[in-house]
Protein backbone atom coordinates (compact mmCIF):
# COMPACT_ATOMS: atom_id res chain seq x y z
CA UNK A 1 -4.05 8.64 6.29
CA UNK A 2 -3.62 5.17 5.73
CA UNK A 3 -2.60 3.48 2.65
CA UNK A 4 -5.64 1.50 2.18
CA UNK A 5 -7.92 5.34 2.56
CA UNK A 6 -5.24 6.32 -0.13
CA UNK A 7 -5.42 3.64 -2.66
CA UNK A 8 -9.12 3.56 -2.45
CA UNK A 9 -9.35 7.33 -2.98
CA UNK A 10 -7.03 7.46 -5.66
CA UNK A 11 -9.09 4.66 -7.82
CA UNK A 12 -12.34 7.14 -7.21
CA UNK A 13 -10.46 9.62 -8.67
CA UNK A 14 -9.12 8.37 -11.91
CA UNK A 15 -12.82 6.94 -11.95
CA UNK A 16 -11.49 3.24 -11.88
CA UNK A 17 -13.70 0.12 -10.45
CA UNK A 18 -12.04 -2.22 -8.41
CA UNK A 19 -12.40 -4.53 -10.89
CA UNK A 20 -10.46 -2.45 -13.71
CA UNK A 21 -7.39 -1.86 -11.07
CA UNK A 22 -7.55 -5.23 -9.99
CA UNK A 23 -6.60 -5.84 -14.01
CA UNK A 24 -4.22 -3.09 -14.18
CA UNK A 25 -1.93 -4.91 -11.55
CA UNK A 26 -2.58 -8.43 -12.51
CA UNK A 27 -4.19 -9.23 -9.06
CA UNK A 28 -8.33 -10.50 -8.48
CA UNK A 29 -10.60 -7.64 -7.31
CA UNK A 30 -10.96 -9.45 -3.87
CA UNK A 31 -7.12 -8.38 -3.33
CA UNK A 32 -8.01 -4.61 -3.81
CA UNK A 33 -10.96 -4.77 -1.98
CA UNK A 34 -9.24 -6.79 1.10
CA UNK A 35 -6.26 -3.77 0.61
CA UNK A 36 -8.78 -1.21 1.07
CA UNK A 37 -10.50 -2.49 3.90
CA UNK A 38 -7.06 -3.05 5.52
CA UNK A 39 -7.92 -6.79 5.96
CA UNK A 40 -4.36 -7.69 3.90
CA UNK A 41 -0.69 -6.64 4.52
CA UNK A 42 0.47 -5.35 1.27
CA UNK A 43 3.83 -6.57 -0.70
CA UNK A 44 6.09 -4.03 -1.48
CA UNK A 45 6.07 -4.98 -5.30
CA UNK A 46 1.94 -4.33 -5.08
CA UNK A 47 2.87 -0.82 -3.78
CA UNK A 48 4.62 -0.42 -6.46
CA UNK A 49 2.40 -1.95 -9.38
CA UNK A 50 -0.57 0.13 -7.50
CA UNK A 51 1.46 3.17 -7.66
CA UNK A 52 1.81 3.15 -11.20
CA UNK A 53 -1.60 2.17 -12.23
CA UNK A 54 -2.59 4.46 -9.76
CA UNK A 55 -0.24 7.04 -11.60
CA UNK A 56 1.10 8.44 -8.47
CA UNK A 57 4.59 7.79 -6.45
CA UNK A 58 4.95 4.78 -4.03
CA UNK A 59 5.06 7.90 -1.32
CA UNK A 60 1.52 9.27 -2.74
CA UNK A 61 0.70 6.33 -1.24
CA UNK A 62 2.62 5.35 1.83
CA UNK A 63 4.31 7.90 4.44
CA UNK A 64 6.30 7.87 7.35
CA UNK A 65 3.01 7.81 9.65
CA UNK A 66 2.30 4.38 8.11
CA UNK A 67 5.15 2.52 9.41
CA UNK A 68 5.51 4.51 12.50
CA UNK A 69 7.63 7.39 13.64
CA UNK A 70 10.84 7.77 12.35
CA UNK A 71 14.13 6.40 14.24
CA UNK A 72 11.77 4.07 16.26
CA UNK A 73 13.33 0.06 16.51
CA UNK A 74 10.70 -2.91 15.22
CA UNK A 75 11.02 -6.32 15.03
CA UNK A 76 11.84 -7.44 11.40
CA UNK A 77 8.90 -10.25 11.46
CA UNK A 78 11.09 -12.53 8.98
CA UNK A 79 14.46 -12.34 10.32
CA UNK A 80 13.45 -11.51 14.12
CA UNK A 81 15.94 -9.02 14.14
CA UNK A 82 15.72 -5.53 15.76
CA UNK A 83 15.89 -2.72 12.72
CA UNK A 84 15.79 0.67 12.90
CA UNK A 85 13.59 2.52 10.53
CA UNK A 86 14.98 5.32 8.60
CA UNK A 87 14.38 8.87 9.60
């Protein structure tokens, strides 16, 4: 499941509007809406901030399936160097 189905699910769930979360993590409700449509890439300190208004664990929210499967190389898009992810 993708992080934006999981961030969107876990606001339903504590009963939160976008609105109210978008507070929470000192970002505009257009930001948590664009998140969970998918239409943004999301910083890792948003991740975290969602995480804990979300009270749940940055890997409630992300998993290995997100970034791909483990021990796989991708291009680092800042430094342009070849990384492997962690397994």
């Amino acid at each position: 499941m993708a992080v934006r189905l999981r961030v969107r699910e876990r606001r339903k769930a504590l009963g939160l509007k976008s609105k109210e979360l978008a507070r929470l993590i000192g970002k505009s409700p257009q930001v948590i809406t664009r998140v969970e449509h998918g239409a943004d890439n999301i910083l890792l300190r948003d991740v975290i901030r969602l995480a804990q208004a979300l009270q749940c664990s940055i890997h409630d929210l992300i998993d290995e399936a997100d970034g791909g499967p483990p021990g796989k190389e991708r291009r680092c898009r800042r430094q342009g160097r070849t990384i492997a992810q962690p397994s």
